[in-house]
C-alpha atoms as a PDB file:
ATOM      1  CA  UNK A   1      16.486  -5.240  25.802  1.00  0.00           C
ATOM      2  CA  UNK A   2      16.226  -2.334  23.375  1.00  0.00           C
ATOM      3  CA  UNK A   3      13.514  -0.198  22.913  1.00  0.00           C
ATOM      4  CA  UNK A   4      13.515   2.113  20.188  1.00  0.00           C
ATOM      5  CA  UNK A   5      11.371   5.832  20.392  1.00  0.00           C
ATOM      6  CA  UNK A   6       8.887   6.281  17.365  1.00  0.00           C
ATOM      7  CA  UNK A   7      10.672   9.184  15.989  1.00  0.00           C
ATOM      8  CA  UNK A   8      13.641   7.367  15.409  1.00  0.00           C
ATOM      9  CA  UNK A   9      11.643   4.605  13.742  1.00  0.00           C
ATOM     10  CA  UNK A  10      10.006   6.859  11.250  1.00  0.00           C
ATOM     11  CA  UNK A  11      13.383   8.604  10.233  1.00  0.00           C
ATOM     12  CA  UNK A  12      14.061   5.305   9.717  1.00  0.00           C
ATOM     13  CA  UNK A  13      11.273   4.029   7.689  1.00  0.00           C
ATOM     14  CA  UNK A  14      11.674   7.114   5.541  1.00  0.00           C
ATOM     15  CA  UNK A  15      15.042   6.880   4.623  1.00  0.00           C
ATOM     16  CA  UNK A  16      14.862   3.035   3.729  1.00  0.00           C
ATOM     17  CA  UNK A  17      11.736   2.485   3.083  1.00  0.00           C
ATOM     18  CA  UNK A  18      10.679   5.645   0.561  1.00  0.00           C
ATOM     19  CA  UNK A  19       8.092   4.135  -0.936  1.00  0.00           C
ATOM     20  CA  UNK A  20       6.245   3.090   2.611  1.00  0.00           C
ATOM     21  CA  UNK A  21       2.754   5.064   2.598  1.00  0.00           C
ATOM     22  CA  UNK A  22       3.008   7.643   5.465  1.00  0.00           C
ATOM     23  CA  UNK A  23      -0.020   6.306   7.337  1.00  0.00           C
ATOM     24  CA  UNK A  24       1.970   2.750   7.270  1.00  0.00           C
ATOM     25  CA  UNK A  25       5.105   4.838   8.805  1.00  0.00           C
ATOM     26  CA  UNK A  26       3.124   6.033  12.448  1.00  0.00           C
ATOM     27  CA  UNK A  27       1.885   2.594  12.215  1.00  0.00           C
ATOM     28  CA  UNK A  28       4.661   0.762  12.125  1.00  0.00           C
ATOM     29  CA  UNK A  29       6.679   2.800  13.651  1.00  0.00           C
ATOM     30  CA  UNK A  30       3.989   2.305  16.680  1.00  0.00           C
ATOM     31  CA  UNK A  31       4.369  -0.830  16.584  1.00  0.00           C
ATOM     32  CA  UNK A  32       8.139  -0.950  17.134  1.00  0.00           C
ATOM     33  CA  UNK A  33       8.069   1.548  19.396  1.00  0.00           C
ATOM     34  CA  UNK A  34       5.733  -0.782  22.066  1.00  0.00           C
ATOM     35  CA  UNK A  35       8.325  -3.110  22.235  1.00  0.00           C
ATOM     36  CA  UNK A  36      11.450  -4.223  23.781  1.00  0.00           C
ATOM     37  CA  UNK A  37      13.677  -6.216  21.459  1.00  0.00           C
ATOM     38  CA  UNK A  38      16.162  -8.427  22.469  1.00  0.00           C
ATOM     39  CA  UNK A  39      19.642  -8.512  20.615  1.00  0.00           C
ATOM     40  CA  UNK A  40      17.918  -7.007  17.254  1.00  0.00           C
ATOM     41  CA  UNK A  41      19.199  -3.967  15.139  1.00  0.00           C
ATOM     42  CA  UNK A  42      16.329  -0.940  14.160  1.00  0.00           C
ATOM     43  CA  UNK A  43      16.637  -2.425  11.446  1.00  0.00           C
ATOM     44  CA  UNK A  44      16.020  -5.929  11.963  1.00  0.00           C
ATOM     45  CA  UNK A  45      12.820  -4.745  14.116  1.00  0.00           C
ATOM     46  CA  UNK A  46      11.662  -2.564  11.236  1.00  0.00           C
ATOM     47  CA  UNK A  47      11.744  -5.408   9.042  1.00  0.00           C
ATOM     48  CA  UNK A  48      10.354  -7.865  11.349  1.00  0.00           C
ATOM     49  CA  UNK A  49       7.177  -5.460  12.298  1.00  0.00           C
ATOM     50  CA  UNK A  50       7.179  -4.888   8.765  1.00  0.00           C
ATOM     51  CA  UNK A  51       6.753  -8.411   7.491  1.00  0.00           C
ATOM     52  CA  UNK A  52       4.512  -9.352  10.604  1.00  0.00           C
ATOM     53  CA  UNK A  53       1.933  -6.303   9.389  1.00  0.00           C
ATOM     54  CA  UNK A  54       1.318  -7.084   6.025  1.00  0.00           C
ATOM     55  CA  UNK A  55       1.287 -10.749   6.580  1.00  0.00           C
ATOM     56  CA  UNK A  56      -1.349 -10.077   8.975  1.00  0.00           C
ATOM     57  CA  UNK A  57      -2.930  -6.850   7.287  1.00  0.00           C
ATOM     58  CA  UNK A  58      -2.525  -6.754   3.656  1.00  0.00           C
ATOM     59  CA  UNK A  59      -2.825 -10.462   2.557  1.00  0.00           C
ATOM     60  CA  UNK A  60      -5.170 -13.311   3.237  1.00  0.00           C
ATOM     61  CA  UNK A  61      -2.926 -15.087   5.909  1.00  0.00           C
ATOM     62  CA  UNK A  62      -5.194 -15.121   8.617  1.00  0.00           C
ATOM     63  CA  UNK A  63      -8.307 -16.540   6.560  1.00  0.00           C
ATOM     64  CA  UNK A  64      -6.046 -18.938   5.326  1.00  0.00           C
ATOM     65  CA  UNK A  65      -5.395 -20.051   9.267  1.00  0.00           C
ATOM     66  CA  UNK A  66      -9.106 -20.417  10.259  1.00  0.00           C
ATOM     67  CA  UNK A  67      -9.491 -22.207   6.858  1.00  0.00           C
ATOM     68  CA  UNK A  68      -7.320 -25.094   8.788  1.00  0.00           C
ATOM     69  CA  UNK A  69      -4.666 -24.416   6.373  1.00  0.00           C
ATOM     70  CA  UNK A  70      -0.711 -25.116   8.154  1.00  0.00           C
ATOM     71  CA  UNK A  71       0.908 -21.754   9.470  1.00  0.00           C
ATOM     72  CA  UNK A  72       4.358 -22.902   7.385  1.00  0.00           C
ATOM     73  CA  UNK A  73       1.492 -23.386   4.237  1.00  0.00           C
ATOM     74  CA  UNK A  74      -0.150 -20.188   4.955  1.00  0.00           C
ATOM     75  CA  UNK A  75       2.950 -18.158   5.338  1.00  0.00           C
ATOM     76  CA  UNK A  76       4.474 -19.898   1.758  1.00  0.00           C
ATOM     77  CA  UNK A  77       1.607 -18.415   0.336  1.00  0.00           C
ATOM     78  CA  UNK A  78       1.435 -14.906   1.343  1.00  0.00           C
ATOM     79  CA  UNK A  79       5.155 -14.215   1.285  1.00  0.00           C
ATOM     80  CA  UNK A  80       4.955 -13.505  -3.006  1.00  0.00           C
ATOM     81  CA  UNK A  81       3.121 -10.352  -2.061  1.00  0.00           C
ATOM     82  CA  UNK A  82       4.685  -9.607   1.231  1.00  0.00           C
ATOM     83  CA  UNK A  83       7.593  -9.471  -0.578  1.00  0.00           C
ATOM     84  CA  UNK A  84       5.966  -7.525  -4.083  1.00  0.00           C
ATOM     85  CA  UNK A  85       5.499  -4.938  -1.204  1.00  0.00           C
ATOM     86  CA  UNK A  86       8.271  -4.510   0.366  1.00  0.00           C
ATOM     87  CA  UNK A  87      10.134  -4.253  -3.056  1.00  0.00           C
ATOM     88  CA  UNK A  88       7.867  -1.605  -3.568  1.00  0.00           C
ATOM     89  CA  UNK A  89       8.612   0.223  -0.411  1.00  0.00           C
ATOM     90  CA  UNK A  90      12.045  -0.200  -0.618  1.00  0.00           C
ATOM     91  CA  UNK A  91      12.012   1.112  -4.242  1.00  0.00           C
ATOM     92  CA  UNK A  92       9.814   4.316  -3.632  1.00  0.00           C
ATOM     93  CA  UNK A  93       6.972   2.917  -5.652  1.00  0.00           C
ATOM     94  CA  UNK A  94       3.470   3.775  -4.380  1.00  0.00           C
END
């Protein structure tokens, strides 16, 4: 297992992820941080947390889910702008 300290994560963030807003950074960078990841890259745990939070945060997902509506048909219909924002992240947009 690999654990990864939260100052590593947010150099990380930064440098591939310019557009990220800094409050996201300590956030998910947090959020990495409290875990121990099996077999995955920074990377891959960056972009893992990353999906995970604004699935969960910054879309309707979890309405969708108490609607009744199928986690694979919920998840179809978030990832357009869980996707628009990571683009935008990557990119440096804010």
């Amino acid at each position: 297992m690999t654990q990864f300290d939260v100052e590593t994560v947010r150099r990380h963030i930064a440098e591939f992820h310019p557009g990220c807003p800094k409050f996201a950074i300590q956030y998910i960078a947090e959020q990495v941080a409290a875990k121990a990841w099996q077999g995955a890259t920074l990377g891959m745990a960056v972009g893992i947390t990353m999906q995970n939070v604004l699935r969960h945060e910054m879309t309707d997902y979890d309405t969708l889910l108490l609607m009744g509506v199928d986690r694979a048909e919920a998840r179809r219909r978030v990832q357009p702008r869980v996707d628009a924002m990571l683009r935008a992240w990557t990119s440096g947009q804010r």
